[in-house]
PDB file of N, CA and C in Angstrom:
ATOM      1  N   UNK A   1     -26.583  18.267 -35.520  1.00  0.00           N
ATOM      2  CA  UNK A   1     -25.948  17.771 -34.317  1.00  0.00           C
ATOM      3  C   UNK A   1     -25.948  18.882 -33.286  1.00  0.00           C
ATOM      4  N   UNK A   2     -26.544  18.396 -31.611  1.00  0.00           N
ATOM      5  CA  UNK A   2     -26.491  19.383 -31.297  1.00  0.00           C
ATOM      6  C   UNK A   2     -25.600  18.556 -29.991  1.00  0.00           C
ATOM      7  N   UNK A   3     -24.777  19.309 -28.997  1.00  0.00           N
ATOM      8  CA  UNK A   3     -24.613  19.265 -27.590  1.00  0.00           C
ATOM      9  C   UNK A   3     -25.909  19.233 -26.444  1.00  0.00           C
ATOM     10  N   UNK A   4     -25.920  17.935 -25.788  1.00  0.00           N
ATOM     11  CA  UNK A   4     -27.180  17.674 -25.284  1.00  0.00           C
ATOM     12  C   UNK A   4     -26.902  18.001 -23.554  1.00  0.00           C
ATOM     13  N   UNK A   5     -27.757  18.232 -22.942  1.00  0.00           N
ATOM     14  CA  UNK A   5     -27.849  17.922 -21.335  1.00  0.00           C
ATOM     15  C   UNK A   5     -28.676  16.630 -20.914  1.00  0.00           C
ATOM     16  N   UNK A   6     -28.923  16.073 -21.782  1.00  0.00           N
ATOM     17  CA  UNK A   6     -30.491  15.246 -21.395  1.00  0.00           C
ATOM     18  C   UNK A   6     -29.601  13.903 -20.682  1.00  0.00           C
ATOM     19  N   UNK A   7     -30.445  13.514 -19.736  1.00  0.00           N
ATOM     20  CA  UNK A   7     -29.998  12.550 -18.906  1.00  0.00           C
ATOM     21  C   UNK A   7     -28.997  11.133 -19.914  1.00  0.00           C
ATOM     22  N   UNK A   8     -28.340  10.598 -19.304  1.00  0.00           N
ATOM     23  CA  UNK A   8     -27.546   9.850 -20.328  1.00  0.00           C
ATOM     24  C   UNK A   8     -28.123   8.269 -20.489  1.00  0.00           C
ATOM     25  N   UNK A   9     -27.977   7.957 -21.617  1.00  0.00           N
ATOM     26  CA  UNK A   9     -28.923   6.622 -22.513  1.00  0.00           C
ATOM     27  C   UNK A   9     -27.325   5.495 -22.269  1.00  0.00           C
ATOM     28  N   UNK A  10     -28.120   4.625 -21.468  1.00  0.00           N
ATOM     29  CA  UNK A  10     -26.962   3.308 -21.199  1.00  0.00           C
ATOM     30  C   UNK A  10     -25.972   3.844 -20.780  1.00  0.00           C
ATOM     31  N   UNK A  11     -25.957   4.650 -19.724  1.00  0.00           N
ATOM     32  CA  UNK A  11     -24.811   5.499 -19.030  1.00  0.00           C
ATOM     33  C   UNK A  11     -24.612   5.800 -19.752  1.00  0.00           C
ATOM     34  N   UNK A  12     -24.321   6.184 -21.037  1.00  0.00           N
ATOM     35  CA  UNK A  12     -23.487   7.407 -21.510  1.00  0.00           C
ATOM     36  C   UNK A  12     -24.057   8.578 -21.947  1.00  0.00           C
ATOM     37  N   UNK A  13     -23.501   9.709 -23.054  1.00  0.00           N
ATOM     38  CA  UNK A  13     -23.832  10.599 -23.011  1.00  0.00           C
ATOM     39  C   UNK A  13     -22.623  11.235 -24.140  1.00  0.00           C
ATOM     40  N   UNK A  14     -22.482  11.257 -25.179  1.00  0.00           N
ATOM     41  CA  UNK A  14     -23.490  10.708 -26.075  1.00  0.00           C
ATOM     42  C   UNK A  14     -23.407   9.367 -26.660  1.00  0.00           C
ATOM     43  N   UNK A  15     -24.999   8.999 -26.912  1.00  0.00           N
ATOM     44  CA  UNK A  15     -24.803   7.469 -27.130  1.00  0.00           C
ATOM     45  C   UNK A  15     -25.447   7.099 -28.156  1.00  0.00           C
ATOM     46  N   UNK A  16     -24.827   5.907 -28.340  1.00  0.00           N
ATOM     47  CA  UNK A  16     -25.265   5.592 -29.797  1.00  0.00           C
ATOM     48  C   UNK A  16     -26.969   5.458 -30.267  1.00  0.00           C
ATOM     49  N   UNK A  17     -27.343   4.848 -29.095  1.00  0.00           N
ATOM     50  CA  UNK A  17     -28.474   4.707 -29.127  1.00  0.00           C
ATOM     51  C   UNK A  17     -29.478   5.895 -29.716  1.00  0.00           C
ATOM     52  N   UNK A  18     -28.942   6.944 -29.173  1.00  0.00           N
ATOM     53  CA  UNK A  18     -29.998   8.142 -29.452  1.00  0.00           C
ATOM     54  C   UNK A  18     -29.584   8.402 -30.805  1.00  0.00           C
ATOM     55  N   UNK A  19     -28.305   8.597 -31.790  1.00  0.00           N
ATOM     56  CA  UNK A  19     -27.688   8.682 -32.414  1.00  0.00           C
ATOM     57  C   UNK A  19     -28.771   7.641 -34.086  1.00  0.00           C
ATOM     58  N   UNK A  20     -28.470   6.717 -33.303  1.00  0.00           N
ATOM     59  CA  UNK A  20     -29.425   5.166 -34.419  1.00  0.00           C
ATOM     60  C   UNK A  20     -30.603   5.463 -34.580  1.00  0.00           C
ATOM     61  N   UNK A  21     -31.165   5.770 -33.375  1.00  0.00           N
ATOM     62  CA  UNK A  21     -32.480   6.186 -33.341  1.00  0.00           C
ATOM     63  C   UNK A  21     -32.957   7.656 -34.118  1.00  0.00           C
ATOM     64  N   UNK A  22     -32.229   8.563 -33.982  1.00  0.00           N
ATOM     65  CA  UNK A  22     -32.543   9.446 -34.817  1.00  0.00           C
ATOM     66  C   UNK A  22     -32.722   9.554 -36.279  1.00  0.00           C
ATOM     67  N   UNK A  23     -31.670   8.344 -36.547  1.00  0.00           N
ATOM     68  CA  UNK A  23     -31.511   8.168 -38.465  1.00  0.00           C
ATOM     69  C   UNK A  23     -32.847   7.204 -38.460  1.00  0.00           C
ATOM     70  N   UNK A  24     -33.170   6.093 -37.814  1.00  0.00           N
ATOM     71  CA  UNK A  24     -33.938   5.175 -38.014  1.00  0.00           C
ATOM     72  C   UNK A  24     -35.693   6.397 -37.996  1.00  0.00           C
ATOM     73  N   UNK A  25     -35.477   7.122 -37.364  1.00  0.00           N
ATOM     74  CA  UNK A  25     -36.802   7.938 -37.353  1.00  0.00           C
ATOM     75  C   UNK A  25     -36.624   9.262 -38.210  1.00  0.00           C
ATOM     76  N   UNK A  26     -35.644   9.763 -38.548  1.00  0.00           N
ATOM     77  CA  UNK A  26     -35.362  10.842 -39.735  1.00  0.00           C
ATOM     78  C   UNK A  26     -34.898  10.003 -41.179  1.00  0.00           C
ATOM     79  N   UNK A  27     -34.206   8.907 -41.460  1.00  0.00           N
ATOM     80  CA  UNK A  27     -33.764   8.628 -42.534  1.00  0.00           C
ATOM     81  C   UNK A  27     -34.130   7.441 -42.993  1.00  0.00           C
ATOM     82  N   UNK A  28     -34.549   6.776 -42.137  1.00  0.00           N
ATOM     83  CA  UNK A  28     -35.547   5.206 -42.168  1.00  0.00           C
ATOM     84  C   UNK A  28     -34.574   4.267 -42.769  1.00  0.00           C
ATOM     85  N   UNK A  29     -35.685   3.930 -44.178  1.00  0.00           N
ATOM     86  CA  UNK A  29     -34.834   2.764 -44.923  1.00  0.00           C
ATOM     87  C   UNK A  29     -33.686   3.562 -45.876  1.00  0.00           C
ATOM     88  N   UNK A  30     -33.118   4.790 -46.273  1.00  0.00           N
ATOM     89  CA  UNK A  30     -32.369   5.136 -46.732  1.00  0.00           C
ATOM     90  C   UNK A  30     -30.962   5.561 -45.776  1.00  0.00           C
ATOM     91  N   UNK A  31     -30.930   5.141 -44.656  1.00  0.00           N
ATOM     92  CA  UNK A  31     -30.128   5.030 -43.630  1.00  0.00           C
ATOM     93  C   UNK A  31     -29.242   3.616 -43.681  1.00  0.00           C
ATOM     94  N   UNK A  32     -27.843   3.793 -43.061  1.00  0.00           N
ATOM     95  CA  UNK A  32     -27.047   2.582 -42.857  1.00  0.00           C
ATOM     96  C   UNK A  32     -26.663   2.595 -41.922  1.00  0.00           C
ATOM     97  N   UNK A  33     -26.771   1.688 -40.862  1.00  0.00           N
ATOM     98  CA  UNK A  33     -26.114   1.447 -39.695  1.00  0.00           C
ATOM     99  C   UNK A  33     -25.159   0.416 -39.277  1.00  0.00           C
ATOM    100  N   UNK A  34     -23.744   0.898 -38.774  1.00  0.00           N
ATOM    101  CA  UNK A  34     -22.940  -0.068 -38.508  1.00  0.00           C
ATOM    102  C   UNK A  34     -22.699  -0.013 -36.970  1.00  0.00           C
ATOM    103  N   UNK A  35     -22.384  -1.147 -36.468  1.00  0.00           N
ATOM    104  CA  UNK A  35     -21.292  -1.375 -34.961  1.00  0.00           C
ATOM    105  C   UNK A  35     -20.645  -1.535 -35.283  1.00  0.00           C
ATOM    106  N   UNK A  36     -19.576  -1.577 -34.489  1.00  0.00           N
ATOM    107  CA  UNK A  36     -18.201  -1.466 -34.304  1.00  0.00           C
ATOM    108  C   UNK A  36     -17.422  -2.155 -32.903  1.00  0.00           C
ATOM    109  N   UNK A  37     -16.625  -2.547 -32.787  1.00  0.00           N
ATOM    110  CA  UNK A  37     -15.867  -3.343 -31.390  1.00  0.00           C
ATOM    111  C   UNK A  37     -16.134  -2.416 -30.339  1.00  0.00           C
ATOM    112  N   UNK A  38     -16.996  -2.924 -29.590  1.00  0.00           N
ATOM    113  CA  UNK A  38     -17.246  -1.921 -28.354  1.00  0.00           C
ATOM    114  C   UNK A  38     -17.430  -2.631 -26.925  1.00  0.00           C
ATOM    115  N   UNK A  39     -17.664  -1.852 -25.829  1.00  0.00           N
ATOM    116  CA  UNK A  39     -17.754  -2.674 -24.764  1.00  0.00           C
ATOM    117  C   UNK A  39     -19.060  -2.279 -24.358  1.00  0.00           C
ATOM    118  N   UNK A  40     -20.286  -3.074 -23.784  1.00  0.00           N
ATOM    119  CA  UNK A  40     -21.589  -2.804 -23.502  1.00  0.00           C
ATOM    120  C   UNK A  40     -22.705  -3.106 -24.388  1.00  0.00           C
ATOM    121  N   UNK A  41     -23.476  -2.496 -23.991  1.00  0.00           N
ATOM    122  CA  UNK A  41     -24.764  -2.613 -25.110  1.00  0.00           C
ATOM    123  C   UNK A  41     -25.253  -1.600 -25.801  1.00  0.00           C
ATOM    124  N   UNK A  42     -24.656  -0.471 -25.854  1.00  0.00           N
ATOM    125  CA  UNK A  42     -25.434   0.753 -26.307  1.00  0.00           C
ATOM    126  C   UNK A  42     -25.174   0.904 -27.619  1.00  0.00           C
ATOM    127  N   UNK A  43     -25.956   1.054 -28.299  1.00  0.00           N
ATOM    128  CA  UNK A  43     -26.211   1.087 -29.446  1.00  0.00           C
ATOM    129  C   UNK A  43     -27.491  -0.271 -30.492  1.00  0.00           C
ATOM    130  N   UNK A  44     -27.023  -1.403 -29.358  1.00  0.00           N
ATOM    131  CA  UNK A  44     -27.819  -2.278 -30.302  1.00  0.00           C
ATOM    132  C   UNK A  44     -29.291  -2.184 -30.609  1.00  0.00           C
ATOM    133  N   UNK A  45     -30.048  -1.462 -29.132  1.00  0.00           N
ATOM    134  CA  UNK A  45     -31.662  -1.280 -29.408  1.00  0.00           C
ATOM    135  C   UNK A  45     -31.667  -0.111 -30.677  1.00  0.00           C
ATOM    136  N   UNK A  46     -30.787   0.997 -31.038  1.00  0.00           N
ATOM    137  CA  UNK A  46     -30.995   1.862 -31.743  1.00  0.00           C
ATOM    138  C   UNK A  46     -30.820   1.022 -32.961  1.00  0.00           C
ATOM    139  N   UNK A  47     -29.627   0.473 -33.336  1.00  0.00           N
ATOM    140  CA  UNK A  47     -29.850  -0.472 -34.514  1.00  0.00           C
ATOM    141  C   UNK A  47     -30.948  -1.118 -34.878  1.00  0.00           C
ATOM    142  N   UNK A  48     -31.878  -2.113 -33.976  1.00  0.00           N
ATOM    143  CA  UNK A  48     -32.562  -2.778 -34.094  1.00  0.00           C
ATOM    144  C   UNK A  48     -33.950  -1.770 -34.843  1.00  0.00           C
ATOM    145  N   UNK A  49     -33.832  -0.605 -34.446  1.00  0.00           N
ATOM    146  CA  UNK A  49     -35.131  -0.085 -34.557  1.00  0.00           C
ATOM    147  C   UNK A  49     -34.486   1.019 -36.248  1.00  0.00           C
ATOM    148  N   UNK A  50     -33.272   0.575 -36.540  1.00  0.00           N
ATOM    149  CA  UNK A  50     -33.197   1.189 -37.894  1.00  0.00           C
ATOM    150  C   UNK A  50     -33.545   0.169 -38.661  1.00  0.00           C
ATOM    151  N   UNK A  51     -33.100  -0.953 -38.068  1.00  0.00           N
ATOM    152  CA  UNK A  51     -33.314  -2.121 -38.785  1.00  0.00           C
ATOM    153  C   UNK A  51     -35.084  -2.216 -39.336  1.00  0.00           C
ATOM    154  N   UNK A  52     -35.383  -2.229 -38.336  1.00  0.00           N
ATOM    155  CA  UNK A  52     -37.202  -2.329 -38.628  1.00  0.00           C
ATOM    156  C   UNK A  52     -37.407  -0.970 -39.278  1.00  0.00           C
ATOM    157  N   UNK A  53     -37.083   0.170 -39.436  1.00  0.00           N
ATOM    158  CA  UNK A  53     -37.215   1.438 -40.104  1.00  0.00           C
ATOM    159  C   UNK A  53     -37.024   0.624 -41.573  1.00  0.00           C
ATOM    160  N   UNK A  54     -36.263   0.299 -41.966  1.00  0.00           N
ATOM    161  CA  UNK A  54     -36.173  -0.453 -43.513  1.00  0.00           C
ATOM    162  C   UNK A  54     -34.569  -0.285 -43.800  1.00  0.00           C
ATOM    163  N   UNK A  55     -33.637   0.296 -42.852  1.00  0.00           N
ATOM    164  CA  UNK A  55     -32.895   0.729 -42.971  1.00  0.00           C
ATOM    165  C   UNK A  55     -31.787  -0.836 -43.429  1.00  0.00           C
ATOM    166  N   UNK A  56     -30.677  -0.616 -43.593  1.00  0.00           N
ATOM    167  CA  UNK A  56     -29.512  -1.567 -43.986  1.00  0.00           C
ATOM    168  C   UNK A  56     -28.334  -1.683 -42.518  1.00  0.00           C
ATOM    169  N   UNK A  57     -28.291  -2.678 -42.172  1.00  0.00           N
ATOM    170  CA  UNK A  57     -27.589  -2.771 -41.298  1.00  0.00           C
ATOM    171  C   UNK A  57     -26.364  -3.969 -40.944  1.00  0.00           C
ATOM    172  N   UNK A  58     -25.107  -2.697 -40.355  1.00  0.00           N
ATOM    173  CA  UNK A  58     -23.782  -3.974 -40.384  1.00  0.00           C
ATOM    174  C   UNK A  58     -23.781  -3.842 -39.028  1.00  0.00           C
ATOM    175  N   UNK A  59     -22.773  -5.238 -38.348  1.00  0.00           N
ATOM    176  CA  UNK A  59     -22.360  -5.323 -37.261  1.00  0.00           C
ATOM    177  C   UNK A  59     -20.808  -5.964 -37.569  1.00  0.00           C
ATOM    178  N   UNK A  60     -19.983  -6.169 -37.129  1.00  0.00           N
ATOM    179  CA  UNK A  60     -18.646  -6.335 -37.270  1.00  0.00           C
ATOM    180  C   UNK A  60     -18.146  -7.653 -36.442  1.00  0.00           C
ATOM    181  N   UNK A  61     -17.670  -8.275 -37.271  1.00  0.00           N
ATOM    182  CA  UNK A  61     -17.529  -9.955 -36.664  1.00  0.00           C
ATOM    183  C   UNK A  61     -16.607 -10.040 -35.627  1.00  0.00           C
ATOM    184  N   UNK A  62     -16.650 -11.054 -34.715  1.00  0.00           N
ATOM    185  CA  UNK A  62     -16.023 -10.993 -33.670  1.00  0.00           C
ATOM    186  C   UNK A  62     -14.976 -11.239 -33.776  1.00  0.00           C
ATOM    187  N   UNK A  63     -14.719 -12.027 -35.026  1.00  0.00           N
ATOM    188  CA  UNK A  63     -13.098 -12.266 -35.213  1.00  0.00           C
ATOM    189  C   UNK A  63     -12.124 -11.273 -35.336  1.00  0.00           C
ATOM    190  N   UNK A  64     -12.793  -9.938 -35.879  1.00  0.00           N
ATOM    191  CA  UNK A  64     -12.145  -9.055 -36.118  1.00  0.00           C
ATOM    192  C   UNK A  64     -12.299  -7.750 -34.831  1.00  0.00           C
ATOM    193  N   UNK A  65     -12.788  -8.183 -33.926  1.00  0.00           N
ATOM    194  CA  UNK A  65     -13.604  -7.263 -32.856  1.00  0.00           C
ATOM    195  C   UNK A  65     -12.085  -7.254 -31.915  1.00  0.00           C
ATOM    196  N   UNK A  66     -11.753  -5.948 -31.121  1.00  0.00           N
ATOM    197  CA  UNK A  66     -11.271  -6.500 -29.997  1.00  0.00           C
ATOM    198  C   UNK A  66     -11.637  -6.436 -28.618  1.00  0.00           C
ATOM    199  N   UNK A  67     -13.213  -6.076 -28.621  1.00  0.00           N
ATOM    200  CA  UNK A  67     -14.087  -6.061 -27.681  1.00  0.00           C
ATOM    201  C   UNK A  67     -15.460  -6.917 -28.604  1.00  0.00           C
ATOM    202  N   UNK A  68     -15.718  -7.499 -28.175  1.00  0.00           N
ATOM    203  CA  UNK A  68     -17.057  -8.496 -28.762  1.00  0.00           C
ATOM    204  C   UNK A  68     -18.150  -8.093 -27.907  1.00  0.00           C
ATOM    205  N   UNK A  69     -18.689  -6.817 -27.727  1.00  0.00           N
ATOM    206  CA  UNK A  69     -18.996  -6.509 -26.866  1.00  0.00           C
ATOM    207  C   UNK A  69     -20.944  -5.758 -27.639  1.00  0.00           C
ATOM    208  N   UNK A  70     -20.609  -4.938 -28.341  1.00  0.00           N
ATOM    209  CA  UNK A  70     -21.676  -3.974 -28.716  1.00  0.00           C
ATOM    210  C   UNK A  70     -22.213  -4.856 -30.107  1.00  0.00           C
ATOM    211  N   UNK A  71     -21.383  -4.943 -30.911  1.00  0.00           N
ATOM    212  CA  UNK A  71     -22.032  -5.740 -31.486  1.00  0.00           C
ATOM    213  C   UNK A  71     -22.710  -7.194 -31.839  1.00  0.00           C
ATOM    214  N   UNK A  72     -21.919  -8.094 -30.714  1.00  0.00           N
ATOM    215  CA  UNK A  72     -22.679  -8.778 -30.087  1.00  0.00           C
ATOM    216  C   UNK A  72     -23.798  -8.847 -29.779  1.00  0.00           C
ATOM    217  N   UNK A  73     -24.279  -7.944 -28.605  1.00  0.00           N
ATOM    218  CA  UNK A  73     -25.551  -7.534 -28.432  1.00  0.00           C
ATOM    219  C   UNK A  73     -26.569  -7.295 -29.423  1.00  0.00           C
ATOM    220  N   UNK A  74     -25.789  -6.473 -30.623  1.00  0.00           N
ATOM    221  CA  UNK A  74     -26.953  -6.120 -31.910  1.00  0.00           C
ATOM    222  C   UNK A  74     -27.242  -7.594 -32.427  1.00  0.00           C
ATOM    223  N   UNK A  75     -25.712  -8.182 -32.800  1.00  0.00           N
ATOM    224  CA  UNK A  75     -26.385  -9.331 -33.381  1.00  0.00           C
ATOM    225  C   UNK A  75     -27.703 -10.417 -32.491  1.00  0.00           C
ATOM    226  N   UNK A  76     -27.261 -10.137 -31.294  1.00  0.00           N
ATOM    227  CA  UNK A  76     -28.473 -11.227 -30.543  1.00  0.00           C
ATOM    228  C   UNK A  76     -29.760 -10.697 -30.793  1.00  0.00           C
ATOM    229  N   UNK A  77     -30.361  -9.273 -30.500  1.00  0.00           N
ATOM    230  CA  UNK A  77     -31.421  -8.445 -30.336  1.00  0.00           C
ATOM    231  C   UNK A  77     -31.741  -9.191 -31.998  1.00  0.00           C
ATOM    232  N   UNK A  78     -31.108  -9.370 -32.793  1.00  0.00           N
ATOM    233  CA  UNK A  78     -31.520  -9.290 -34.309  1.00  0.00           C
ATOM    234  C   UNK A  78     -31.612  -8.010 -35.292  1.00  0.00           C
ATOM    235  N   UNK A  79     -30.222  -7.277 -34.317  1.00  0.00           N
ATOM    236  CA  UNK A  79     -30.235  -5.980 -35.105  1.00  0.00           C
ATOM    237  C   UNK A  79     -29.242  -5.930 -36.811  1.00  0.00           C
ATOM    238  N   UNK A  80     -28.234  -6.657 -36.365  1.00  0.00           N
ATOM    239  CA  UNK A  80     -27.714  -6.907 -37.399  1.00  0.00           C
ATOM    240  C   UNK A  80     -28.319  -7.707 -38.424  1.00  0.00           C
ATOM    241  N   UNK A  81     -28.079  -7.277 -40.119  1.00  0.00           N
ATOM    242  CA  UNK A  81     -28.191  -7.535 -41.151  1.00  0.00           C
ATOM    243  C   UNK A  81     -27.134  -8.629 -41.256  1.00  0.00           C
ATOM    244  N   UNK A  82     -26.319  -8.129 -41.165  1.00  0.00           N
ATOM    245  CA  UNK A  82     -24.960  -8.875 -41.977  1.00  0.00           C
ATOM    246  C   UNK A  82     -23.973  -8.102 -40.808  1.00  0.00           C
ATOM    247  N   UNK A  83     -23.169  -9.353 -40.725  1.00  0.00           N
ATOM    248  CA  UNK A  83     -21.882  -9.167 -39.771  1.00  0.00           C
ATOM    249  C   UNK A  83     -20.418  -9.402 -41.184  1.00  0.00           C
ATOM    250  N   UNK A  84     -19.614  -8.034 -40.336  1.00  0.00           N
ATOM    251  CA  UNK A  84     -18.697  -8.147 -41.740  1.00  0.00           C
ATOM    252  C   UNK A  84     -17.084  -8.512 -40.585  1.00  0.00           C
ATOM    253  N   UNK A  85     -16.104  -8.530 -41.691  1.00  0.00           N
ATOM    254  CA  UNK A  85     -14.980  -8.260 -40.833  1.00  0.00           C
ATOM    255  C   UNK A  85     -14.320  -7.120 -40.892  1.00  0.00           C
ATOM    256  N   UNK A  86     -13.698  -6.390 -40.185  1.00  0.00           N
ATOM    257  CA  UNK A  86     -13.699  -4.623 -39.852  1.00  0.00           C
ATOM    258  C   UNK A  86     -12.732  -4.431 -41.771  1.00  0.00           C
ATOM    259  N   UNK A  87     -12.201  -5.269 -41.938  1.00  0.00           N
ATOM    260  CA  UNK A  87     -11.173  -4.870 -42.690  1.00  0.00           C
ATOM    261  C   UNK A  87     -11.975  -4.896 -44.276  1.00  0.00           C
ATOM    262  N   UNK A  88     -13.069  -5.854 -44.144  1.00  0.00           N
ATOM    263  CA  UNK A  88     -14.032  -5.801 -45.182  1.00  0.00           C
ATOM    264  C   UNK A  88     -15.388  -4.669 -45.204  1.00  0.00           C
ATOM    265  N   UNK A  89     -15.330  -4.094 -44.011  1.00  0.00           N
ATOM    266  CA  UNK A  89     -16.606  -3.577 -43.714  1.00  0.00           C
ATOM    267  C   UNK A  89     -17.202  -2.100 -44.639  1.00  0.00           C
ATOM    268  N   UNK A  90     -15.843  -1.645 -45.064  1.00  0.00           N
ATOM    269  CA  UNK A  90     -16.106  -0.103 -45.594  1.00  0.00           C
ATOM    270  C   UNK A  90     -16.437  -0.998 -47.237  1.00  0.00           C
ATOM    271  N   UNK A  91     -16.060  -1.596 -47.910  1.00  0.00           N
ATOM    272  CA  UNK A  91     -16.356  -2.125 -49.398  1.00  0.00           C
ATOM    273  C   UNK A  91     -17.789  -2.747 -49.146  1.00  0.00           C
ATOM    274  N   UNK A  92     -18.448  -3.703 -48.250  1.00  0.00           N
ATOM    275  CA  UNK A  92     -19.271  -3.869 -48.453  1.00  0.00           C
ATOM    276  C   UNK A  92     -20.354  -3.279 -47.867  1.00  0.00           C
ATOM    277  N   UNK A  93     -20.296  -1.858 -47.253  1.00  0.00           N
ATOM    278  CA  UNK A  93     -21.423  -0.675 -46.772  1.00  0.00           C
ATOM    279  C   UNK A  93     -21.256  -0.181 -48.236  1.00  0.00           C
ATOM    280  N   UNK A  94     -20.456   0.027 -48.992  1.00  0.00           N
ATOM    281  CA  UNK A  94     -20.117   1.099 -50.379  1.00  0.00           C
ATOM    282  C   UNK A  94     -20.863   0.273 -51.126  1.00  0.00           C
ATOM    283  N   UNK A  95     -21.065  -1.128 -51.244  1.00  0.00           N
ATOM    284  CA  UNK A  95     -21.771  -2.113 -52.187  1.00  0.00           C
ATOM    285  C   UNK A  95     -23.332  -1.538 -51.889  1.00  0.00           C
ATOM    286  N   UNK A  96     -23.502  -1.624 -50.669  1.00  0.00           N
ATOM    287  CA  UNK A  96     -24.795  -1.801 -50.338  1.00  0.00           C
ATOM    288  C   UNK A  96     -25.481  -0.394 -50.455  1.00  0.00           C
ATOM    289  N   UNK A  97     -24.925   0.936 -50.896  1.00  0.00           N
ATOM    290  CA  UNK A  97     -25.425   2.056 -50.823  1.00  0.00           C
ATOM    291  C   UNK A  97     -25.186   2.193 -52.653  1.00  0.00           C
ATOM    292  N   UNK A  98     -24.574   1.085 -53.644  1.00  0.00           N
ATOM    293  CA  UNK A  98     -24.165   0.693 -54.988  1.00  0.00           C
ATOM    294  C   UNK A  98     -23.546   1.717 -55.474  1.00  0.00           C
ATOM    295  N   UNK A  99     -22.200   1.804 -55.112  1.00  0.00           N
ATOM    296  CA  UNK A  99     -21.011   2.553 -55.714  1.00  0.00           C
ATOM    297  C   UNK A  99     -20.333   1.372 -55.850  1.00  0.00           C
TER     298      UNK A  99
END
């Protein structure tokens, strides 16, 4: 992890996007990616492209969201695998990595 200057990805700085993208191109399919209740879109293209890396991927259901916002987006793009509910989400990432 480093502290960046580089121009900022979906207005922000730091963003998820670059973040997803790095595991999806350093850790591929042995990578897990989750969203989380957010506002915007940043993060979902980085998901999408862990997703196609081979990677495993959550997004977090809206019922349980209190912004339906970021992961939304993943789920439309077709980044999400499986949409969980926040309160289920840590047992079934632990399933899926088989602990």
């Amino acid at each position: 992890t480093e502290l960046s200057s580089a121009p900022p990805v979906n207005r922000h700085r730091p963003a998820v996007d670059v973040l997803f993208d790095s595991a999806a191109s350093l850790v591929g399919k042995l990578a897990i990616g989750v969203i989380l209740t957010g506002m915007g879109k940043d993060g979902a293209q980085g998901l999408l492209r862990m997703r196609q890396s081979g990677a495993r991927t959550f997004g977090q259901d809206e019922s349980s969201c209190v912004v339906y916002g970021m992961p939304r987006e993943a789920f439309l793009l077709g980044a999400v695998e499986e949409q969980c509910k926040l309160d289920g989400m840590a047992k079934r990432v632990m399933s899926a990595v088989g602990t």
